[in-house]
PDB file of N, CA and C in Angstrom:
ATOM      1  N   UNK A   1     112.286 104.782 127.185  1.00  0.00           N
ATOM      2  CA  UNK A   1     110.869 104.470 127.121  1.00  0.00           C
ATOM      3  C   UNK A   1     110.624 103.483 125.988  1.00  0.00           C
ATOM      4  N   UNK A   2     109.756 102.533 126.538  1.00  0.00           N
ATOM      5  CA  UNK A   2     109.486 101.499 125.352  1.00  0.00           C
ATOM      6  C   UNK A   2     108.404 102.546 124.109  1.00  0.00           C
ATOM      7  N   UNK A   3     108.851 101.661 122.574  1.00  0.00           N
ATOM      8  CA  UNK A   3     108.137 102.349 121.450  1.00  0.00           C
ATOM      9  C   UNK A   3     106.809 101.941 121.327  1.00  0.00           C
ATOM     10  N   UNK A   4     106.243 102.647 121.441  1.00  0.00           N
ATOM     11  CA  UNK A   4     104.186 102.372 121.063  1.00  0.00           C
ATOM     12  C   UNK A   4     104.199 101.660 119.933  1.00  0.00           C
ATOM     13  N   UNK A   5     102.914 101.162 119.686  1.00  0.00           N
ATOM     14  CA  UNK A   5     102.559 100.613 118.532  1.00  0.00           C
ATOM     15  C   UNK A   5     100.469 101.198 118.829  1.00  0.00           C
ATOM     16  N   UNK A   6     100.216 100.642 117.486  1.00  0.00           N
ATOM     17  CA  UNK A   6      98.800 101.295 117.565  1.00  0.00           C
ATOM     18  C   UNK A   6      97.755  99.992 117.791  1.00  0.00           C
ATOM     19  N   UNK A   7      96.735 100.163 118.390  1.00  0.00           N
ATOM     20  CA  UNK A   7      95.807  98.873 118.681  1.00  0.00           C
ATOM     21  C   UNK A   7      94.491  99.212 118.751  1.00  0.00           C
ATOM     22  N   UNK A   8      93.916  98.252 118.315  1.00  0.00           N
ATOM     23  CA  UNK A   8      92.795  98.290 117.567  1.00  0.00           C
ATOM     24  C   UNK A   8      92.074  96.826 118.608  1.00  0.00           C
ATOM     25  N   UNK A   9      91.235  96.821 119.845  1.00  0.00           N
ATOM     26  CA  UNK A   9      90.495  96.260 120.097  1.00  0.00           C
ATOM     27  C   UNK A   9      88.879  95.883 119.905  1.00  0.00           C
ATOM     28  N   UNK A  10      88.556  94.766 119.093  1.00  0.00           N
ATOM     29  CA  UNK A  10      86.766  95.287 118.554  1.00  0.00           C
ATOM     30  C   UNK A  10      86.170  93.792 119.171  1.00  0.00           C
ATOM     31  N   UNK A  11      84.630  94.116 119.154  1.00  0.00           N
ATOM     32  CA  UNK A  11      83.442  93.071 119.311  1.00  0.00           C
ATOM     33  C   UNK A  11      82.368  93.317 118.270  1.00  0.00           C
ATOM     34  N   UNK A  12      82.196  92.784 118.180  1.00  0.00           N
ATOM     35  CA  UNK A  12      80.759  93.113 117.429  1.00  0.00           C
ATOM     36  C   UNK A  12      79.562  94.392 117.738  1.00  0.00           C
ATOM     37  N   UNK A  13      80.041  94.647 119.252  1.00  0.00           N
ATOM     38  CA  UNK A  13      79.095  95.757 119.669  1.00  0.00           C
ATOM     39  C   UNK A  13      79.705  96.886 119.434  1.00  0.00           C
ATOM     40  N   UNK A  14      81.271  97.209 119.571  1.00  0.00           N
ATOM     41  CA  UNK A  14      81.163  98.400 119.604  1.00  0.00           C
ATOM     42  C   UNK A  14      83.368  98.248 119.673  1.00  0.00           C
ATOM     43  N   UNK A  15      83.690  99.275 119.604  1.00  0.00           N
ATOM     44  CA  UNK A  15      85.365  99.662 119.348  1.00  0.00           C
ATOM     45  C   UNK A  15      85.446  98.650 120.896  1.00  0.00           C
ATOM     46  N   UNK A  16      86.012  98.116 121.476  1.00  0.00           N
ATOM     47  CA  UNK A  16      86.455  98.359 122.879  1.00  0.00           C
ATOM     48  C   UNK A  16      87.447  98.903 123.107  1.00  0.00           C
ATOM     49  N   UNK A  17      88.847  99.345 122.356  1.00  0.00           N
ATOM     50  CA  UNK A  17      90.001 100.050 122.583  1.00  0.00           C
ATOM     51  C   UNK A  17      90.829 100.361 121.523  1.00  0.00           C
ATOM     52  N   UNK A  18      91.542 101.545 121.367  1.00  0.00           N
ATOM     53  CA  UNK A  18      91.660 102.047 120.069  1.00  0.00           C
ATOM     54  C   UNK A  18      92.546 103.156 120.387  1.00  0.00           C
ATOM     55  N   UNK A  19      94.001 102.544 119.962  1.00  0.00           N
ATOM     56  CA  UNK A  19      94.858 104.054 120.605  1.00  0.00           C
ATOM     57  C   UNK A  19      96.217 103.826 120.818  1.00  0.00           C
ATOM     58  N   UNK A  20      97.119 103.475 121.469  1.00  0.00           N
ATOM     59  CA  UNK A  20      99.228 102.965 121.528  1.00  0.00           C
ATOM     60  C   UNK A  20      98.649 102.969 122.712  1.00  0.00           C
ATOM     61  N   UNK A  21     100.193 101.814 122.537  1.00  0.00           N
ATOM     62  CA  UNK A  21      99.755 100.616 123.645  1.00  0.00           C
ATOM     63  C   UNK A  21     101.755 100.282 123.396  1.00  0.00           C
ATOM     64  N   UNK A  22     102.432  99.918 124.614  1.00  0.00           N
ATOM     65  CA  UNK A  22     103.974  99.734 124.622  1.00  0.00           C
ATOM     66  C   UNK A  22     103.647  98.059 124.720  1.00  0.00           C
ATOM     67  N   UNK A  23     102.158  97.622 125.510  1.00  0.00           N
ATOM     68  CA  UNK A  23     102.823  95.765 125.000  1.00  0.00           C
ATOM     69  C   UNK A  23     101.409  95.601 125.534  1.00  0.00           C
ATOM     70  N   UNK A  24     100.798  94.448 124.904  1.00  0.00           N
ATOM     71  CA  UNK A  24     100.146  93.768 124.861  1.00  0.00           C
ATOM     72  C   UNK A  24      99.974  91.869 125.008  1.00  0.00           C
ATOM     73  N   UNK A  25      98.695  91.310 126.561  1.00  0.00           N
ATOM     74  CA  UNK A  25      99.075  90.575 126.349  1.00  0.00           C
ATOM     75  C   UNK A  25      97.832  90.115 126.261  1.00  0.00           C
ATOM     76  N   UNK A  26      98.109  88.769 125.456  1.00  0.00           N
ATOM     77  CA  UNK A  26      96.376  88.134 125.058  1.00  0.00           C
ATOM     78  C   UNK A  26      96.534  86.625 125.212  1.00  0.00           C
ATOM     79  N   UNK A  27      95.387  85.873 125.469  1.00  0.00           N
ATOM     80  CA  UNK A  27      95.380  84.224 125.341  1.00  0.00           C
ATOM     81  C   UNK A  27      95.277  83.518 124.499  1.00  0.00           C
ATOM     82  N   UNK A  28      96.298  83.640 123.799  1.00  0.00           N
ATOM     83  CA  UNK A  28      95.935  82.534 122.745  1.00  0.00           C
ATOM     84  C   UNK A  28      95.793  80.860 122.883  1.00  0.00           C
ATOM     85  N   UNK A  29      95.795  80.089 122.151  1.00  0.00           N
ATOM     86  CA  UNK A  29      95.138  78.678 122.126  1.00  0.00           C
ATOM     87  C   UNK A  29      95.879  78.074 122.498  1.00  0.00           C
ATOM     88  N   UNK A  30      97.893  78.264 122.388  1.00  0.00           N
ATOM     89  CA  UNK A  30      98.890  77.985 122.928  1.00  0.00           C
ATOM     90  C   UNK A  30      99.316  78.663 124.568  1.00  0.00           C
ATOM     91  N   UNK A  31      98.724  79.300 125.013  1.00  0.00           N
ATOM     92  CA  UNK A  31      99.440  80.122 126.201  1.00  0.00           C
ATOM     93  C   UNK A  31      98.855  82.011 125.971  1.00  0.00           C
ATOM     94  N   UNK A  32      99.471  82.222 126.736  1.00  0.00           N
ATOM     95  CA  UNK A  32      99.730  83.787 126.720  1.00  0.00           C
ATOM     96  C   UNK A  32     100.721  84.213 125.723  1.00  0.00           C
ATOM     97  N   UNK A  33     100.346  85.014 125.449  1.00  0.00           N
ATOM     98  CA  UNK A  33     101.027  85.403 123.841  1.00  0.00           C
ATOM     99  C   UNK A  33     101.524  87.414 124.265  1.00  0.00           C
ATOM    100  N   UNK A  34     102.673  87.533 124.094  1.00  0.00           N
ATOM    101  CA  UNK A  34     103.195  88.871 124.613  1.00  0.00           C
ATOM    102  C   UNK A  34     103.605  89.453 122.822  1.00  0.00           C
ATOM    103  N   UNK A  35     102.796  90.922 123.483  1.00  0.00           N
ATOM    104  CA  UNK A  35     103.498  91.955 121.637  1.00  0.00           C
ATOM    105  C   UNK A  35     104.009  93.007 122.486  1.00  0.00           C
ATOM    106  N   UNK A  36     105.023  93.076 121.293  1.00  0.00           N
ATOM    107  CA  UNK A  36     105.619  94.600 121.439  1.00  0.00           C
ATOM    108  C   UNK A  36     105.830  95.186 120.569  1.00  0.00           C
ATOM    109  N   UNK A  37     106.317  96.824 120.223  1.00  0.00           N
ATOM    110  CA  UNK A  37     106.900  96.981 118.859  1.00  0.00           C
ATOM    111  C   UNK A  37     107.336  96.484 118.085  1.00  0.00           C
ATOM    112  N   UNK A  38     107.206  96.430 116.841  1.00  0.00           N
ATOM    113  CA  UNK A  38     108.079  95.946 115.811  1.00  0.00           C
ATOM    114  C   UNK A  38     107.985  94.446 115.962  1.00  0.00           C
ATOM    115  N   UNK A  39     107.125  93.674 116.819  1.00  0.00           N
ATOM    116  CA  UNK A  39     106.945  92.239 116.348  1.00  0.00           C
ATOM    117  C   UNK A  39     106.788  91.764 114.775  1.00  0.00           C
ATOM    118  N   UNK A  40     107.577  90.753 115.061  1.00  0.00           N
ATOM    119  CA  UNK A  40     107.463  89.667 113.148  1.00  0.00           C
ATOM    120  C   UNK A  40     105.735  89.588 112.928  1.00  0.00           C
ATOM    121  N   UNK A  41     105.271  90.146 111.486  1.00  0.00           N
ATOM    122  CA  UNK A  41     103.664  89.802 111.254  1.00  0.00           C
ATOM    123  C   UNK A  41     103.042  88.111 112.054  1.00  0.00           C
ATOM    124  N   UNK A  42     101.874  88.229 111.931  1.00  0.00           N
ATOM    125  CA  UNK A  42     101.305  87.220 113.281  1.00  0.00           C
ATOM    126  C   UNK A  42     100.022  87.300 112.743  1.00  0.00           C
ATOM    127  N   UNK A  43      99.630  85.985 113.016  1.00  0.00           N
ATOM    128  CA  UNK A  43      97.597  85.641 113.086  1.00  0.00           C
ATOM    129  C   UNK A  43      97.346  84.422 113.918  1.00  0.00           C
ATOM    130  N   UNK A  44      97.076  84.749 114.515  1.00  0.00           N
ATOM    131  CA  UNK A  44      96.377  83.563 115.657  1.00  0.00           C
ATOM    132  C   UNK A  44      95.433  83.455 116.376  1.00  0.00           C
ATOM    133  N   UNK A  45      94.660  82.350 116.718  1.00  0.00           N
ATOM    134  CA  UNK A  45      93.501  82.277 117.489  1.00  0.00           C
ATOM    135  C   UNK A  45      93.666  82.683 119.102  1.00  0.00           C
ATOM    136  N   UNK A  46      92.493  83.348 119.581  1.00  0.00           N
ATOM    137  CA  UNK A  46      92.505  83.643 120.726  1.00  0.00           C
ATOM    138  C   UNK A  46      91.328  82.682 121.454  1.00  0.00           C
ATOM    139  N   UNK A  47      92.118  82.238 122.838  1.00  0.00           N
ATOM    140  CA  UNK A  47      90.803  81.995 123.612  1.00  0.00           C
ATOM    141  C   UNK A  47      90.472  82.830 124.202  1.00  0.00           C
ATOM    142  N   UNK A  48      89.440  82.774 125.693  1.00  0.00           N
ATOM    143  CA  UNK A  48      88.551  83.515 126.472  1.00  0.00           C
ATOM    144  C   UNK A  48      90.023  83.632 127.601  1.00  0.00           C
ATOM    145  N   UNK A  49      89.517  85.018 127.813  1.00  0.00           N
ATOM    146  CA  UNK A  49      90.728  85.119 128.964  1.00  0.00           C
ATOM    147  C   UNK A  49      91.170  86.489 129.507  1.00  0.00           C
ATOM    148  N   UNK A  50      92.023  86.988 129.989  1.00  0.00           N
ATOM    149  CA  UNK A  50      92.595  88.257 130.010  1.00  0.00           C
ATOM    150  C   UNK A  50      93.154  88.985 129.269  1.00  0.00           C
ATOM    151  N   UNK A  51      93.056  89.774 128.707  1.00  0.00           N
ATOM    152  CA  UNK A  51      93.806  90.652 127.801  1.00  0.00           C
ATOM    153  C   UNK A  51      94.229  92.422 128.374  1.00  0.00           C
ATOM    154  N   UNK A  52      95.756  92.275 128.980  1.00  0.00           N
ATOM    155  CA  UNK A  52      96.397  93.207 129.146  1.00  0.00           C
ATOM    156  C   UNK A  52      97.099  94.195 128.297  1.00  0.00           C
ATOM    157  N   UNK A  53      96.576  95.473 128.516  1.00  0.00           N
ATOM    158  CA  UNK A  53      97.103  96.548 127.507  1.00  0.00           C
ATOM    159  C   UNK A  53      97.905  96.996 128.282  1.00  0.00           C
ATOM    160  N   UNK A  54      99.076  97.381 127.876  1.00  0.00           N
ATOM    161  CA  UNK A  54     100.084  99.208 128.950  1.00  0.00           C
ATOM    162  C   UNK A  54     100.474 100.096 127.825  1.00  0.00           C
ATOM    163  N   UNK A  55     100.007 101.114 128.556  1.00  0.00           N
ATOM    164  CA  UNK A  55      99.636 102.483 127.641  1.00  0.00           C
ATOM    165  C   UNK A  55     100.933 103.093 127.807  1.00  0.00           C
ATOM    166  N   UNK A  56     101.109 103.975 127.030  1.00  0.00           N
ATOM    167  CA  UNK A  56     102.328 104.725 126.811  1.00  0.00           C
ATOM    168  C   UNK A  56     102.664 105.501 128.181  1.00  0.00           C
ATOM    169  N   UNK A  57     101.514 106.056 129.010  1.00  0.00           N
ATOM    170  CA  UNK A  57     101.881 106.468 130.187  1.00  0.00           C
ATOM    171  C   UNK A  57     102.122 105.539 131.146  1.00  0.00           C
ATOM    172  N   UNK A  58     101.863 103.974 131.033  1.00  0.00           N
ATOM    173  CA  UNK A  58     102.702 103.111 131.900  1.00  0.00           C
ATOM    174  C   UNK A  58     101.591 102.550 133.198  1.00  0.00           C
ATOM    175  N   UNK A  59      99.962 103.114 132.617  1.00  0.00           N
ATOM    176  CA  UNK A  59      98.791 102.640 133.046  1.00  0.00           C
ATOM    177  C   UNK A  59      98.714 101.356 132.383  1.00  0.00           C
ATOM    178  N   UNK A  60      98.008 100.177 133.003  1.00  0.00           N
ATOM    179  CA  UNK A  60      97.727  99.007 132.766  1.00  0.00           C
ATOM    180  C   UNK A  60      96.128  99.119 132.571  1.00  0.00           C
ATOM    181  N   UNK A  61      95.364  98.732 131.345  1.00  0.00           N
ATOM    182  CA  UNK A  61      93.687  98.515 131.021  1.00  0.00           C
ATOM    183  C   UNK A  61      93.741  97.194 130.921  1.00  0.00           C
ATOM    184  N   UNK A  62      92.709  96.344 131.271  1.00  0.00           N
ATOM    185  CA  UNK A  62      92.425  94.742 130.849  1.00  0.00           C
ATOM    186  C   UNK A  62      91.253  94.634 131.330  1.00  0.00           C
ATOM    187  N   UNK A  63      90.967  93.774 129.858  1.00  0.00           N
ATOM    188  CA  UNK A  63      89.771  93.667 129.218  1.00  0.00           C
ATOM    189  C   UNK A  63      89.215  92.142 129.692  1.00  0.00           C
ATOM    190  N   UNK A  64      88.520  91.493 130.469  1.00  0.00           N
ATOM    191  CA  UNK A  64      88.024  90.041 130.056  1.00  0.00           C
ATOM    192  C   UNK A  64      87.282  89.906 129.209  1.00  0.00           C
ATOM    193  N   UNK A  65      87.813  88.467 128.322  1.00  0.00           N
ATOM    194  CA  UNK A  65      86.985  88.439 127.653  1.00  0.00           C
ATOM    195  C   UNK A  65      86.596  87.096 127.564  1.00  0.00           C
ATOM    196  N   UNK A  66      84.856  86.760 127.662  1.00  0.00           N
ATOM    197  CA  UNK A  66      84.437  85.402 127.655  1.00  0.00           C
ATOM    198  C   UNK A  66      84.193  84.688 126.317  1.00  0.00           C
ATOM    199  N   UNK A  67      85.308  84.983 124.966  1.00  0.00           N
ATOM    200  CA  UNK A  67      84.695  84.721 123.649  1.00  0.00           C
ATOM    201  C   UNK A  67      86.110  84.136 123.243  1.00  0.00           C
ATOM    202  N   UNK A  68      86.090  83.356 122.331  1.00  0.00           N
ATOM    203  CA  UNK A  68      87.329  83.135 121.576  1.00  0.00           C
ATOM    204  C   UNK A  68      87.433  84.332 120.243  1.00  0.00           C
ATOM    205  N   UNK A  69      88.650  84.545 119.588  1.00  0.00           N
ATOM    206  CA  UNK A  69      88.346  85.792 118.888  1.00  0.00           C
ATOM    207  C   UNK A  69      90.306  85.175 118.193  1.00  0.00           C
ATOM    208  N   UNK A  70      90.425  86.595 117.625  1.00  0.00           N
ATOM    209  CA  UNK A  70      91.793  86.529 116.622  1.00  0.00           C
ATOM    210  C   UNK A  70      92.709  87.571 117.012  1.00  0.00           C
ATOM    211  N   UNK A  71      93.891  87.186 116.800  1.00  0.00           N
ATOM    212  CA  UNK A  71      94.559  89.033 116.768  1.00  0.00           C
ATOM    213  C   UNK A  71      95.492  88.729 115.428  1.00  0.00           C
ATOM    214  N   UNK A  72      95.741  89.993 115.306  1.00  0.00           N
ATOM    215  CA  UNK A  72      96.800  90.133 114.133  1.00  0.00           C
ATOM    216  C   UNK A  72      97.413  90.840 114.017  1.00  0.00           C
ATOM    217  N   UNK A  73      99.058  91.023 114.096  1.00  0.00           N
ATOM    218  CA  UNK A  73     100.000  91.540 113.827  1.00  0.00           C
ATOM    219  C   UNK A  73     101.025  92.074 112.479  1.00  0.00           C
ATOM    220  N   UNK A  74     101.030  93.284 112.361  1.00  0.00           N
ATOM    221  CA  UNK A  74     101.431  93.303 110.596  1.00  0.00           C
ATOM    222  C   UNK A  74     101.877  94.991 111.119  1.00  0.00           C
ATOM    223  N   UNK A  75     103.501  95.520 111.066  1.00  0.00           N
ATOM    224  CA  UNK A  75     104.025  96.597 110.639  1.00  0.00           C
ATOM    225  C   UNK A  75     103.389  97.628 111.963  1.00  0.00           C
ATOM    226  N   UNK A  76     103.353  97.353 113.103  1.00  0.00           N
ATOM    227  CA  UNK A  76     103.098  98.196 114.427  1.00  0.00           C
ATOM    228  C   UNK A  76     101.391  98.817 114.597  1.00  0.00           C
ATOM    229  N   UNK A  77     100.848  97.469 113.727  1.00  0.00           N
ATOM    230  CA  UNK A  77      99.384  97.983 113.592  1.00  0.00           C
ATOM    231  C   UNK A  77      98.931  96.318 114.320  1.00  0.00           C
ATOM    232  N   UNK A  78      98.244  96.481 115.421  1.00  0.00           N
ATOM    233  CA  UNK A  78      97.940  95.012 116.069  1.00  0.00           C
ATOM    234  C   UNK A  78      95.950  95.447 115.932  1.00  0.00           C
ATOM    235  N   UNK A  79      95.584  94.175 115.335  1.00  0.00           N
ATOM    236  CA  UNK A  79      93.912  94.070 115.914  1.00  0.00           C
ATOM    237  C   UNK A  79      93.705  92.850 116.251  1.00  0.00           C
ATOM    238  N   UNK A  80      92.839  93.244 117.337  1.00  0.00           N
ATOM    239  CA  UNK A  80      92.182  91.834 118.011  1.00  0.00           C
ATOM    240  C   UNK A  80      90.780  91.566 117.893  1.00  0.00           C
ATOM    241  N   UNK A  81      90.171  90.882 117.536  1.00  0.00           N
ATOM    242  CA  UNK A  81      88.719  90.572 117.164  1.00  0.00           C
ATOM    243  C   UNK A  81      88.051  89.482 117.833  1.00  0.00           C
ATOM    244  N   UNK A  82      87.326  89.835 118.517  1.00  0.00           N
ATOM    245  CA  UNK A  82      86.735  89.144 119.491  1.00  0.00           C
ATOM    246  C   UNK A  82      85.102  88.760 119.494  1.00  0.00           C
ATOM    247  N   UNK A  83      84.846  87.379 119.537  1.00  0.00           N
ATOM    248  CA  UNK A  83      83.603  87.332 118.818  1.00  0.00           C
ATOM    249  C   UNK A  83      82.811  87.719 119.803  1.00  0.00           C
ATOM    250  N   UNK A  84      82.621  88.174 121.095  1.00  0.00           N
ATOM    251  CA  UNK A  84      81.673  89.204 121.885  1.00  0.00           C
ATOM    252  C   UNK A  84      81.674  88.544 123.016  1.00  0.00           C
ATOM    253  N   UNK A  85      81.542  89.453 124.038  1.00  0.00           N
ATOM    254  CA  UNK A  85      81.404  89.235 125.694  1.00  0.00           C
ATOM    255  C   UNK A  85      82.451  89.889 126.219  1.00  0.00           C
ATOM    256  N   UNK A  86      82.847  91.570 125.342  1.00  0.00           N
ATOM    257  CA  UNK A  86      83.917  91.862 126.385  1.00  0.00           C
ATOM    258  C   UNK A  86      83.611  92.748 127.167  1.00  0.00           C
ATOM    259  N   UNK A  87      84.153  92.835 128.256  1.00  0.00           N
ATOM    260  CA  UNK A  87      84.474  93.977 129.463  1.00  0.00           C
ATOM    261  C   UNK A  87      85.388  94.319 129.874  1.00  0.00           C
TER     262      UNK A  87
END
């Protein structure tokens, strides 16, 4: 089984997701950008786009989001910050 890491999805309105997650994928300004455990620390811009979570039970959540925003990677703790419009 792949190793969790913990994730921290926010907007300005409210948490949107908050909990382990085995990989994560988001849009950044270069492409699609893939995390997993134990990724090297990271900060980068996000555009508007899809953002795929898979949960430790191997369920897939994704979020659109119509905002550009950030994520950041540091020691199996990922947040993504999104300047608002998610669902």
């Amino acid at each position: 089984m792949a190793k969790p890491f913990n994730l921290t999805i926010l907007s300005p309105e409210k948490v949107v997701y908050e909990g382990r997650a085995v990989s994560l994928v988001v849009p950044s300004e270069s492409g699609f950008m893939g995390v997993l455990a134990d990724h090297a620390p990271l900060i980068a811009n996000l555009r508007s786009g899809r953002i795929t979570v898979k949960k430790e039970s191997g369920d897939r959540e994704i979020f659109n989001s119509d905002r550009n925003g950030f994520i950041e990677v540091l020691k199996n703790n990922v947040t993504v910050l999104i300047a608002s419009g998610v669902g």
